[in-house]
C-alpha atoms as a PDB file:
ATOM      1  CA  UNK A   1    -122.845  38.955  70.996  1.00  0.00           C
ATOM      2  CA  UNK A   2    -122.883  38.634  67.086  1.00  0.00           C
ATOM      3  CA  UNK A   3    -120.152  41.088  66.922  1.00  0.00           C
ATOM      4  CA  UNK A   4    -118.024  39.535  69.609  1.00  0.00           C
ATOM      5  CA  UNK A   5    -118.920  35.921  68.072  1.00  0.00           C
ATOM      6  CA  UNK A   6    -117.281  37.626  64.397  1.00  0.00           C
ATOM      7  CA  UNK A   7    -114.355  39.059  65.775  1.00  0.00           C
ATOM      8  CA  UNK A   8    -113.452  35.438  67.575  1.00  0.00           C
ATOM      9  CA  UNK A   9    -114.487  34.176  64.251  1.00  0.00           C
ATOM     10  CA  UNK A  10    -111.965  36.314  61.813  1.00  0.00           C
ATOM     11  CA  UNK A  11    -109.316  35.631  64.507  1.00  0.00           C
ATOM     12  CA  UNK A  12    -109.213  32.075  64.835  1.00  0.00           C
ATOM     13  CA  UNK A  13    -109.528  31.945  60.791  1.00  0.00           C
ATOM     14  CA  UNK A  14    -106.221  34.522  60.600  1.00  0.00           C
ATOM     15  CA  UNK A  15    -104.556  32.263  62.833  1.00  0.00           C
ATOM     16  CA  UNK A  16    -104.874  29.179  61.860  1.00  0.00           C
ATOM     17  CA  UNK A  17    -103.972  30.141  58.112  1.00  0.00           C
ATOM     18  CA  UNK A  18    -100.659  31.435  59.797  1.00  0.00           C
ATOM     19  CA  UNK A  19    -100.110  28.483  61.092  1.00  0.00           C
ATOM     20  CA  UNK A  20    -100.853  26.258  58.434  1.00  0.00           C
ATOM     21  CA  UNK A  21     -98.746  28.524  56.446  1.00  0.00           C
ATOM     22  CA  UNK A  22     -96.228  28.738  58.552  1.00  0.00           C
ATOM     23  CA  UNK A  23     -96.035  24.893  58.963  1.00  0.00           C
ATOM     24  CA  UNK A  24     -96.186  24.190  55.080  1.00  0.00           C
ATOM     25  CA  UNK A  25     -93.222  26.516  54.504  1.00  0.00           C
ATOM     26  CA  UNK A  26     -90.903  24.527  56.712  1.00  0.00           C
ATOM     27  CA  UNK A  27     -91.834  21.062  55.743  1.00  0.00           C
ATOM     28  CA  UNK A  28     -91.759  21.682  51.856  1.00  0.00           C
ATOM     29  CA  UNK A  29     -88.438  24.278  52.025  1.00  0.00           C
ATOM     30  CA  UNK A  30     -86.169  23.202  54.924  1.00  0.00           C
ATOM     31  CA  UNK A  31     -83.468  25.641  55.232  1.00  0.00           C
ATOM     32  CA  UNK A  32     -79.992  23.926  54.913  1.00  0.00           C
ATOM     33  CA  UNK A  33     -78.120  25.971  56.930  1.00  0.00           C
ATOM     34  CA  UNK A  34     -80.826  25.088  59.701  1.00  0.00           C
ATOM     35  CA  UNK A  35     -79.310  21.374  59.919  1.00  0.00           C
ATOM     36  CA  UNK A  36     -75.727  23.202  60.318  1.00  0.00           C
ATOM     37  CA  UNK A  37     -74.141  23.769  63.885  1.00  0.00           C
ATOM     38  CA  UNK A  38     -73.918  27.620  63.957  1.00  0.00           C
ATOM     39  CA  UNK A  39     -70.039  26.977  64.931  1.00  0.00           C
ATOM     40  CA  UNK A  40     -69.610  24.780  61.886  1.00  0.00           C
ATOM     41  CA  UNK A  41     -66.557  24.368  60.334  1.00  0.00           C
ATOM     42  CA  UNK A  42     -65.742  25.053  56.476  1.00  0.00           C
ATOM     43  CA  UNK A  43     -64.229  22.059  55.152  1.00  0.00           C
ATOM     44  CA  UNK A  44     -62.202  22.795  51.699  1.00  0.00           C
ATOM     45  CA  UNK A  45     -62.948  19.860  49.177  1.00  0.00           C
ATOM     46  CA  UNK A  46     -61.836  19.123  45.839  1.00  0.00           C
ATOM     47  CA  UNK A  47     -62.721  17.425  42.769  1.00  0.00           C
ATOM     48  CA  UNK A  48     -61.613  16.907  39.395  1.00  0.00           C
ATOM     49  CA  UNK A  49     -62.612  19.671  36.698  1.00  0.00           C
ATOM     50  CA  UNK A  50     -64.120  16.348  33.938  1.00  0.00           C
ATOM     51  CA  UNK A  51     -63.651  12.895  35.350  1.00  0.00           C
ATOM     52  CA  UNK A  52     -67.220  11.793  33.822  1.00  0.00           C
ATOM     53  CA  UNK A  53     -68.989  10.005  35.765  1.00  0.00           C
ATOM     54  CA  UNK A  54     -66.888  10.849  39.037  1.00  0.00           C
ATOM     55  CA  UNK A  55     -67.105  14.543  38.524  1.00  0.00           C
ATOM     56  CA  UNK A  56     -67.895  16.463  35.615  1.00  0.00           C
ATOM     57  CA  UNK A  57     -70.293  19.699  35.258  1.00  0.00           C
ATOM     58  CA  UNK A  58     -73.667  19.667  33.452  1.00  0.00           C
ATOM     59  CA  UNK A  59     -75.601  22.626  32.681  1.00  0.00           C
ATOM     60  CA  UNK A  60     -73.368  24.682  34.429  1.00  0.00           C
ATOM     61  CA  UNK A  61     -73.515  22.491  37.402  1.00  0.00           C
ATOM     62  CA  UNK A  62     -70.900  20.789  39.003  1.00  0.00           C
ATOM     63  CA  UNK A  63     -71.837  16.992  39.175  1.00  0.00           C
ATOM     64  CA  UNK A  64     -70.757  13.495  39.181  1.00  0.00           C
ATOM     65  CA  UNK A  65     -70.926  10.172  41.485  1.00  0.00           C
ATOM     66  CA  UNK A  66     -68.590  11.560  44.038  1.00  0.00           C
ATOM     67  CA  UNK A  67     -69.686  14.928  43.820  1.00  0.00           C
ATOM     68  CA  UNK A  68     -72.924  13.932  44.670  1.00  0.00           C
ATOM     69  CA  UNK A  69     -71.608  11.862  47.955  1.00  0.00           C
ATOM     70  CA  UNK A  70     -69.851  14.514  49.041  1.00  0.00           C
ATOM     71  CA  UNK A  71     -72.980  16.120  49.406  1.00  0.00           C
ATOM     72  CA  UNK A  72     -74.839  13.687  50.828  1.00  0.00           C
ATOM     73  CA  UNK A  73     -71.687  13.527  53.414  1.00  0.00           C
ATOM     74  CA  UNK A  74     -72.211  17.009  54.057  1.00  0.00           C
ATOM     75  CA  UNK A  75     -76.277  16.654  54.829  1.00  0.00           C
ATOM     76  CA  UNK A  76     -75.094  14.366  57.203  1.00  0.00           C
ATOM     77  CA  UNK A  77     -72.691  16.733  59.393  1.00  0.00           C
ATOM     78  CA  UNK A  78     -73.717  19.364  61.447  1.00  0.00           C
ATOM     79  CA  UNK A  79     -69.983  20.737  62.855  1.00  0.00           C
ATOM     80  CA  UNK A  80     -69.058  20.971  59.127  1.00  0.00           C
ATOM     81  CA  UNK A  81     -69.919  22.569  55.987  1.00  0.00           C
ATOM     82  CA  UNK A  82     -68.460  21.395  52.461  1.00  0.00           C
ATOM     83  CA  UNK A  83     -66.957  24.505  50.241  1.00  0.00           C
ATOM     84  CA  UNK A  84     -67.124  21.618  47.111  1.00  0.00           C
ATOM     85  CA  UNK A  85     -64.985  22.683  44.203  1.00  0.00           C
ATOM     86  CA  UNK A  86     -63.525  21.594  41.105  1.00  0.00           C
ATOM     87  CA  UNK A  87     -59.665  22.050  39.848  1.00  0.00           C
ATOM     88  CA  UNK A  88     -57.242  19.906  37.792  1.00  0.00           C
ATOM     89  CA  UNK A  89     -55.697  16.735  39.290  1.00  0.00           C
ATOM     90  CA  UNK A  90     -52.544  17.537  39.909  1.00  0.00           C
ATOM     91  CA  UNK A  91     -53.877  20.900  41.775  1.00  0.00           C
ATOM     92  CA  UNK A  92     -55.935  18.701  44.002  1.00  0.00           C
ATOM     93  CA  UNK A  93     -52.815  17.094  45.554  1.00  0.00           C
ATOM     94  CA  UNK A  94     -50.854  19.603  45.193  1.00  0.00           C
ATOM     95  CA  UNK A  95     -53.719  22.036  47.691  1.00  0.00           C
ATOM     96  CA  UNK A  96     -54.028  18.766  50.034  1.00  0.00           C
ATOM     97  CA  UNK A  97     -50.235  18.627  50.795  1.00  0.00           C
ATOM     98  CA  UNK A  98     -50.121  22.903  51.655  1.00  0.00           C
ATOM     99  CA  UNK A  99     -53.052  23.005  53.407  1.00  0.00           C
ATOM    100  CA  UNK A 100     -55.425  24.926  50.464  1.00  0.00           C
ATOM    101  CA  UNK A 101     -57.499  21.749  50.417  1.00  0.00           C
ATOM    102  CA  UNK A 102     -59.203  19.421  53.776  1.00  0.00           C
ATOM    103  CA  UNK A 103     -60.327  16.563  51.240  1.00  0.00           C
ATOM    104  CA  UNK A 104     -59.755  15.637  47.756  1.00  0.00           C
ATOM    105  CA  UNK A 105     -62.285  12.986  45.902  1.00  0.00           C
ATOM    106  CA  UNK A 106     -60.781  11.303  42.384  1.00  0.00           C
ATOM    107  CA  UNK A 107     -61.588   7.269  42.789  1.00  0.00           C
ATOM    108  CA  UNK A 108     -58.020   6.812  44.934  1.00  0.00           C
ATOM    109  CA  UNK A 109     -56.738   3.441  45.594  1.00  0.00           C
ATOM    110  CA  UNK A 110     -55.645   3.151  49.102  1.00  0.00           C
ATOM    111  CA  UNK A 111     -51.809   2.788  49.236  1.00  0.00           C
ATOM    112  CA  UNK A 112     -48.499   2.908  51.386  1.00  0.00           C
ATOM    113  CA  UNK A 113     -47.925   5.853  50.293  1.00  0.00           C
ATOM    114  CA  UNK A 114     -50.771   7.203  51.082  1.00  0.00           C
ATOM    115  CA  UNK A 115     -51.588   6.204  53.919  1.00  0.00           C
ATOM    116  CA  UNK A 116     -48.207   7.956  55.068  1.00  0.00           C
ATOM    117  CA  UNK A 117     -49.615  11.540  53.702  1.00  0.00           C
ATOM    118  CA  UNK A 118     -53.071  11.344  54.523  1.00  0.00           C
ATOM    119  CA  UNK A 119     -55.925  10.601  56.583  1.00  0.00           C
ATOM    120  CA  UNK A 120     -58.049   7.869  54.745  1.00  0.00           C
ATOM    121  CA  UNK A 121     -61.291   6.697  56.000  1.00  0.00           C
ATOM    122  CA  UNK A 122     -61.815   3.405  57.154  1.00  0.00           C
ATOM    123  CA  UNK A 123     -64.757   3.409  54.614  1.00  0.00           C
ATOM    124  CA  UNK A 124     -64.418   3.199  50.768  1.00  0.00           C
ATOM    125  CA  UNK A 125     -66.762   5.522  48.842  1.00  0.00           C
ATOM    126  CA  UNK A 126     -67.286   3.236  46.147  1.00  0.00           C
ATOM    127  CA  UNK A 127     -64.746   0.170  44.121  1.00  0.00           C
ATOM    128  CA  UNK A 128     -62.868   0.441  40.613  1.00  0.00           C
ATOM    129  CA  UNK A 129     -63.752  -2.423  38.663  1.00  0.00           C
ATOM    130  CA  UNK A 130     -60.771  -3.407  36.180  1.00  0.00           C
ATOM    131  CA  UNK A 131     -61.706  -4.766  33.314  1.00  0.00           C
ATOM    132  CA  UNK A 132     -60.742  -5.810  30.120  1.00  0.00           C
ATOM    133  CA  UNK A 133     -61.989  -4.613  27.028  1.00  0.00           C
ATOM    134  CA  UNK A 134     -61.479  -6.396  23.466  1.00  0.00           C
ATOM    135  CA  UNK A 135     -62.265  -6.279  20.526  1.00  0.00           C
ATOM    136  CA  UNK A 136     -64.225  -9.627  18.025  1.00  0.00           C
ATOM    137  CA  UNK A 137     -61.426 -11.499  17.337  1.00  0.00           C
ATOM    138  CA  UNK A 138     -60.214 -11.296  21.162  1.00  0.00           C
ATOM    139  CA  UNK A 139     -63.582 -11.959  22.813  1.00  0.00           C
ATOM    140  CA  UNK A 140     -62.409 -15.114  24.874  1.00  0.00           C
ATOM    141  CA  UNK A 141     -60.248 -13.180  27.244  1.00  0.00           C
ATOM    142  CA  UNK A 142     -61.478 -12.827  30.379  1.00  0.00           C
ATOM    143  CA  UNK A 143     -58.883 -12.697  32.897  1.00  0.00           C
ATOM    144  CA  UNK A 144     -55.512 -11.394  33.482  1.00  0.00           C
ATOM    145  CA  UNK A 145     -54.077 -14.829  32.262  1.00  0.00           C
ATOM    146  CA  UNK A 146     -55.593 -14.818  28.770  1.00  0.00           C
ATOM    147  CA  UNK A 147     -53.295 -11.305  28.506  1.00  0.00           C
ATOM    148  CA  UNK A 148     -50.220 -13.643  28.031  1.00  0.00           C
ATOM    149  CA  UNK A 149     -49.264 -13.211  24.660  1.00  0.00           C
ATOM    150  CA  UNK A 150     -51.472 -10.242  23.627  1.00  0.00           C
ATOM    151  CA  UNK A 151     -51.059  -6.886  22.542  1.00  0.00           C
ATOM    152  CA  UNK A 152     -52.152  -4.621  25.443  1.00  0.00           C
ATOM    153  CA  UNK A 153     -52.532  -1.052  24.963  1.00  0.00           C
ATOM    154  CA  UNK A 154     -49.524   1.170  26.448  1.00  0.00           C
ATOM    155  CA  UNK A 155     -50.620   1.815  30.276  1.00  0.00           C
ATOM    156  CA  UNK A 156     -49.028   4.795  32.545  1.00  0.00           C
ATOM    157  CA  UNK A 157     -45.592   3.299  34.394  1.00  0.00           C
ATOM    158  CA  UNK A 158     -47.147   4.950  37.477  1.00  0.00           C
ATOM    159  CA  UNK A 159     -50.346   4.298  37.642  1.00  0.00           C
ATOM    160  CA  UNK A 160     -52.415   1.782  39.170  1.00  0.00           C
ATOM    161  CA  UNK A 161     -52.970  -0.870  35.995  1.00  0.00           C
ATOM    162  CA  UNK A 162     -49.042  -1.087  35.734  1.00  0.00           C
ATOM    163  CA  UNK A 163     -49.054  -2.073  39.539  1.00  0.00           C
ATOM    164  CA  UNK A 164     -51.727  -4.176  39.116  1.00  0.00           C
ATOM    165  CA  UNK A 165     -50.344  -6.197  36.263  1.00  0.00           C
ATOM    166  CA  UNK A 166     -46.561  -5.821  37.893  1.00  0.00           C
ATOM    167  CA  UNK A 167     -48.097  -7.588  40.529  1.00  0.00           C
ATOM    168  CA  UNK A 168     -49.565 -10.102  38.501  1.00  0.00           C
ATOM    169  CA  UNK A 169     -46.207 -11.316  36.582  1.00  0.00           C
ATOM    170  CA  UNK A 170     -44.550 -11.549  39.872  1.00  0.00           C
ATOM    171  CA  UNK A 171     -47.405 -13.949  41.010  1.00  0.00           C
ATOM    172  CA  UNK A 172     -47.318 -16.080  37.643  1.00  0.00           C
ATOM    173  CA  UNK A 173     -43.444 -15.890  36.180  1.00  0.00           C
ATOM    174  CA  UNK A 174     -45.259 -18.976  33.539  1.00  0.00           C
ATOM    175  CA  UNK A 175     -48.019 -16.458  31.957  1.00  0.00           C
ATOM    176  CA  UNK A 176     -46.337 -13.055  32.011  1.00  0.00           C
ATOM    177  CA  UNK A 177     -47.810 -10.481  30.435  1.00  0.00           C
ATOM    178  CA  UNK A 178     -45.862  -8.210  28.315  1.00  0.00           C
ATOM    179  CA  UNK A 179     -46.477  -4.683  29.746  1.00  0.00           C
ATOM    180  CA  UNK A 180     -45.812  -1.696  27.081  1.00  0.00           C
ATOM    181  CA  UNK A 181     -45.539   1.821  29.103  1.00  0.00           C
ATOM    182  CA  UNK A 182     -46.303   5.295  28.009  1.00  0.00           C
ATOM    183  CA  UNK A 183     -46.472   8.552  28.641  1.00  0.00           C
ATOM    184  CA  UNK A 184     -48.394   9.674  25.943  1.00  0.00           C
ATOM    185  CA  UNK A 185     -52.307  11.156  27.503  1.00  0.00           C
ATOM    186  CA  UNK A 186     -54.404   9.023  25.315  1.00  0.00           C
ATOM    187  CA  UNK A 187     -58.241   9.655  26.159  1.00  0.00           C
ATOM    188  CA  UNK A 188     -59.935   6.662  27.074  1.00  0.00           C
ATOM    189  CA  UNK A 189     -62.107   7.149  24.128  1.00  0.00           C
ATOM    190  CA  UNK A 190     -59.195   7.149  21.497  1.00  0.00           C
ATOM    191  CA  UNK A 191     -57.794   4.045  23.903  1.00  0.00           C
ATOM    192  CA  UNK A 192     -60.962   1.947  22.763  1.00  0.00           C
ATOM    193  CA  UNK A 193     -61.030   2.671  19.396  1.00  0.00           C
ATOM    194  CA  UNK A 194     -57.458   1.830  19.039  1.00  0.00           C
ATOM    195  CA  UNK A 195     -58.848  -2.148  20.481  1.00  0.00           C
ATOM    196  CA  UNK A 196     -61.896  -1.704  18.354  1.00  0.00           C
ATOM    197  CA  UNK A 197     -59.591  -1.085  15.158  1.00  0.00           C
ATOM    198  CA  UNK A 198     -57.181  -4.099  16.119  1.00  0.00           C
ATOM    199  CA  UNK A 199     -54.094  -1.865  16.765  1.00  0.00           C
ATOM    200  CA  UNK A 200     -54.275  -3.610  19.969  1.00  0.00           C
ATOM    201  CA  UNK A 201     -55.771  -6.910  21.296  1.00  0.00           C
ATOM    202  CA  UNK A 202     -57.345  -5.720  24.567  1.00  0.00           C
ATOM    203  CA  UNK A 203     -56.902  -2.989  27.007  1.00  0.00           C
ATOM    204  CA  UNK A 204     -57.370  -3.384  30.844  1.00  0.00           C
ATOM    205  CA  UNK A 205     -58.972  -0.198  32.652  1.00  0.00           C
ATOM    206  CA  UNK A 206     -61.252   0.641  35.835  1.00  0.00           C
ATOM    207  CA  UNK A 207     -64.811   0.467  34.736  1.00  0.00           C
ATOM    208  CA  UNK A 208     -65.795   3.852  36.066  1.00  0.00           C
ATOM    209  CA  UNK A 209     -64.042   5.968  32.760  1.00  0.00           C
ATOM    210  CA  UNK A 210     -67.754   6.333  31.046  1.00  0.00           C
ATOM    211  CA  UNK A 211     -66.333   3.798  28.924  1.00  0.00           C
ATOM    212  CA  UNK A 212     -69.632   2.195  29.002  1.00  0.00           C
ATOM    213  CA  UNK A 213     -71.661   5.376  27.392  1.00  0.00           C
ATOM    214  CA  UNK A 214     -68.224   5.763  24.922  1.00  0.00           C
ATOM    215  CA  UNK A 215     -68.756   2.653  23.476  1.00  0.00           C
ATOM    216  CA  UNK A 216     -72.234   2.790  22.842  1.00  0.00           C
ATOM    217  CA  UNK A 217     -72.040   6.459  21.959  1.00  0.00           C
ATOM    218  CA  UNK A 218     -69.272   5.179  19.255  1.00  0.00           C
ATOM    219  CA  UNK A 219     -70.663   2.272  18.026  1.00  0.00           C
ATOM    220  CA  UNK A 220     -67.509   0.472  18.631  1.00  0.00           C
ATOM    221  CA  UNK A 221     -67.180  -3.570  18.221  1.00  0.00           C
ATOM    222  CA  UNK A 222     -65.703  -3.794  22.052  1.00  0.00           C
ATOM    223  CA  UNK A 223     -66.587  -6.990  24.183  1.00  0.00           C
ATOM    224  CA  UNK A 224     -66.478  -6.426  28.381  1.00  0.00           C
ATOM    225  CA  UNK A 225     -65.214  -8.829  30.393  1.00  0.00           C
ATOM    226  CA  UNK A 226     -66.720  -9.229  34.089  1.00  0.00           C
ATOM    227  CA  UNK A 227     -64.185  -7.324  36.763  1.00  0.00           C
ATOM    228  CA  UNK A 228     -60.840  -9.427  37.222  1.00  0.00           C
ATOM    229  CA  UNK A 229     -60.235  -7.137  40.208  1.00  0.00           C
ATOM    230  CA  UNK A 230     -62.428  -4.903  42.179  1.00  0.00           C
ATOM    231  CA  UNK A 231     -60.621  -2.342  44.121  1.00  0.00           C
ATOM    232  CA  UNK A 232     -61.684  -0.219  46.454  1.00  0.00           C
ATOM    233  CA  UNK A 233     -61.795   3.991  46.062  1.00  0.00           C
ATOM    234  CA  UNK A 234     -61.243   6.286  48.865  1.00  0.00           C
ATOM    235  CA  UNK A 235     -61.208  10.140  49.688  1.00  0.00           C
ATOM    236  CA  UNK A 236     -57.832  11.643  50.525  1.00  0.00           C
ATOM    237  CA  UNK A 237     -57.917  13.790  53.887  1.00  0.00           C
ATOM    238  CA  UNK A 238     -55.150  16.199  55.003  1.00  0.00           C
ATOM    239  CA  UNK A 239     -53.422  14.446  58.552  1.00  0.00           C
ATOM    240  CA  UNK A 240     -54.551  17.354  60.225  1.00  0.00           C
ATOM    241  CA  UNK A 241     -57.980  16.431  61.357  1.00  0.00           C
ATOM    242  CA  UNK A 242     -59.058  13.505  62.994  1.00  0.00           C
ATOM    243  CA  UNK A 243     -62.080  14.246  63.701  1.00  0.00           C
ATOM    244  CA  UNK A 244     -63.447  15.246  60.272  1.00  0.00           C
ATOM    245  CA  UNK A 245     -62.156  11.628  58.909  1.00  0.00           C
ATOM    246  CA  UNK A 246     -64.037   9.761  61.364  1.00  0.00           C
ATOM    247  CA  UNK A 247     -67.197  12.046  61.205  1.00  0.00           C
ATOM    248  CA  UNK A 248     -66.924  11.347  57.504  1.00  0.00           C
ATOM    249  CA  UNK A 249     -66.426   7.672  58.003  1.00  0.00           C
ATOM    250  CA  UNK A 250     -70.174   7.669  60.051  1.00  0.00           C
ATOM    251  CA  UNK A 251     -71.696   9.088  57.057  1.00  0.00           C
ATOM    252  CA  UNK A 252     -70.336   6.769  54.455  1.00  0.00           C
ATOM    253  CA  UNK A 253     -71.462   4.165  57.263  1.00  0.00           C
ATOM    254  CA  UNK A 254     -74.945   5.334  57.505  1.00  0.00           C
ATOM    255  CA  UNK A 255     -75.322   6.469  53.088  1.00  0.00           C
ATOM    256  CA  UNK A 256     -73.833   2.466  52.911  1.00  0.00           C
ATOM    257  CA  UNK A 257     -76.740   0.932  55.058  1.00  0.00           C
ATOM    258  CA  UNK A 258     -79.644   3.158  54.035  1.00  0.00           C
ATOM    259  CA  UNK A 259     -78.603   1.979  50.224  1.00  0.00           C
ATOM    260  CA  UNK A 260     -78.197   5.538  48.788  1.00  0.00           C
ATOM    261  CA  UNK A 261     -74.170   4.691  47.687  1.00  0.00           C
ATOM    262  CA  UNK A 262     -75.799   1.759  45.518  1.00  0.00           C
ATOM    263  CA  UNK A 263     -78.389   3.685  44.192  1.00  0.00           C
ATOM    264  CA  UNK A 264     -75.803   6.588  43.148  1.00  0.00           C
ATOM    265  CA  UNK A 265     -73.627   4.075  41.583  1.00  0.00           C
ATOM    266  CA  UNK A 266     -75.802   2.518  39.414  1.00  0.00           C
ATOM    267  CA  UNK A 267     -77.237   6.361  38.504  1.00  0.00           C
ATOM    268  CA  UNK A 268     -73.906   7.288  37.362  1.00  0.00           C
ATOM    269  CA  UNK A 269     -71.664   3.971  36.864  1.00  0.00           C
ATOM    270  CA  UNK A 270     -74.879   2.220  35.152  1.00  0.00           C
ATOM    271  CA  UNK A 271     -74.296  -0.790  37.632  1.00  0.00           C
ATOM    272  CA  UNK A 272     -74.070  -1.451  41.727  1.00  0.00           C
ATOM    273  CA  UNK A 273     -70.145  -1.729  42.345  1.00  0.00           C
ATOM    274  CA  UNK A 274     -71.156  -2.563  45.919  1.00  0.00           C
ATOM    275  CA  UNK A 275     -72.164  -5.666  44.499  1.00  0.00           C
ATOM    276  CA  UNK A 276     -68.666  -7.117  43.841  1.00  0.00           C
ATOM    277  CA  UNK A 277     -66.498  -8.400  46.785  1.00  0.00           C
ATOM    278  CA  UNK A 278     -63.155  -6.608  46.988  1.00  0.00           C
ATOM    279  CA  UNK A 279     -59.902  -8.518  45.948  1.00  0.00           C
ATOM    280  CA  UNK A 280     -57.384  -6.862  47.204  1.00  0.00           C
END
């Protein structure tokens, strides 16, 4: 009986460590590629190379506000599986139009145009806050009507800022704003300083350039005015699949509700864009 009763004894004991073993190793390491359909579908998704704090890498890893959502998209998704990687802008459109690419991410303003091309989900991934930026002796502006009159920095004929402020003279023919254009790739950086130094008396930008971290970083005399326009940002989906955009569009639902979009933007823009209502 003693020998039997041992036996029973080392038996139980081996099994239950298994088990307990077992059990610990799938609640501390879950296995990603568990959560995955086994029929799931590669998605091909593209970012910008360094577009701090949207997408940048850091310690050899690829990083970045909307870096990060796109995987916390992916989590989310169980017929699809995110190939993330980063090239240059103009490659990202480029690979969306031929096919190379299923979804860029870069911050893009929903548009006409756009809208033509691509799929865009009915829910933003964040919001572009345009502000102004100035320097002591213009710290009283504070909206697009204090611009009459001032030096503005150059801004790109075909971007968004020119639109924006296009729009804005057409609205208010008594307080135009002169508008000087350029072509010329000034970082945002070299931008500021050029405010800071008085070259210029303000410059209007979205807030989600790092200028922020610059400015500190540089020690530069700038003042911040509170967003004059809060635009939302979208990613860009090739027309050819429905279904991703609106499986995509229940995850930015769900990361939305649960509070994890707020909590990466004010990790990575220093401040809860979600907070703002949109103006446009």
């Amino acid at each position: 009986m003693k020998k039997i009763s041992a036996a029973v004894l080392v038996f139980i004991l081996v099994f239950t460590l298994g088990a307990c073993t077992n059990n610990s190793s799938g609640a501390s390491q879950p296995s990603s590629a568990s959560s995955k359909s086994s029929s799931a579908k590669t998605v091909q998704v593209a970012v910008p190379t360094a577009e701090k704090p949207l997408s940048y890498s850091e310690n050899g890893k690829l990083t970045g506000y909307e870096v990060e959502i796109l995987r916390k998209v992916d989590a989310k998704l169980k017929d699809y599986s995110f190939n993330i990687q980063s090239v240059s802008s103009n490659a990202q459109q480029i690979g969306l139009d031929t096919g190379k690419y299923d979804l860029i991410a870069e911050g893009f303003f929903k548009n006409p145009v756009r809208a033509q091309k691509y799929l865009i989900p009915n829910e933003n991934d964040g919001a572009s806050l345009i502000k102004i930026y100035t320097n002591d002796a213009n710290k009283s502006i504070a909206s697009l009507s204090d611009l009459s009159g001032k030096r503005l920095t150059p801004v790109d004929a075909n971007g968004g800022i020119f639109n924006i402020l296009t729009a804005y003279n057409t609205q208010n023919p008594s307080k135009k704003i002169d508008i000087p254009t350029s072509d010329t790739g000034l970082s945002t950086a070299d931008r500021l300083k050029e405010v800071a130094s008085g070259k210029y008396d303000a410059l209007i930008l979205p807030s989600n350039l790092g200028e922020a971290q610059i400015i500190k970083q540089l020690n530069l005399k700038i003042h911040t005015s509170a967003p004059v326009k809060v635009i939302p940002t979208y990613f860009l989906l090739s027309k050819k699949d429905e279904q991703l955009k609106e499986a995509v569009d229940s995850a930015l639902k769900q990361l939305k509700s649960d509070g994890t979009l707020s909590e990466l933007s004010k990790k990575y823009y220093g401040e809860d864009v979600f907070q703002y209502k949109i103006t446009n």
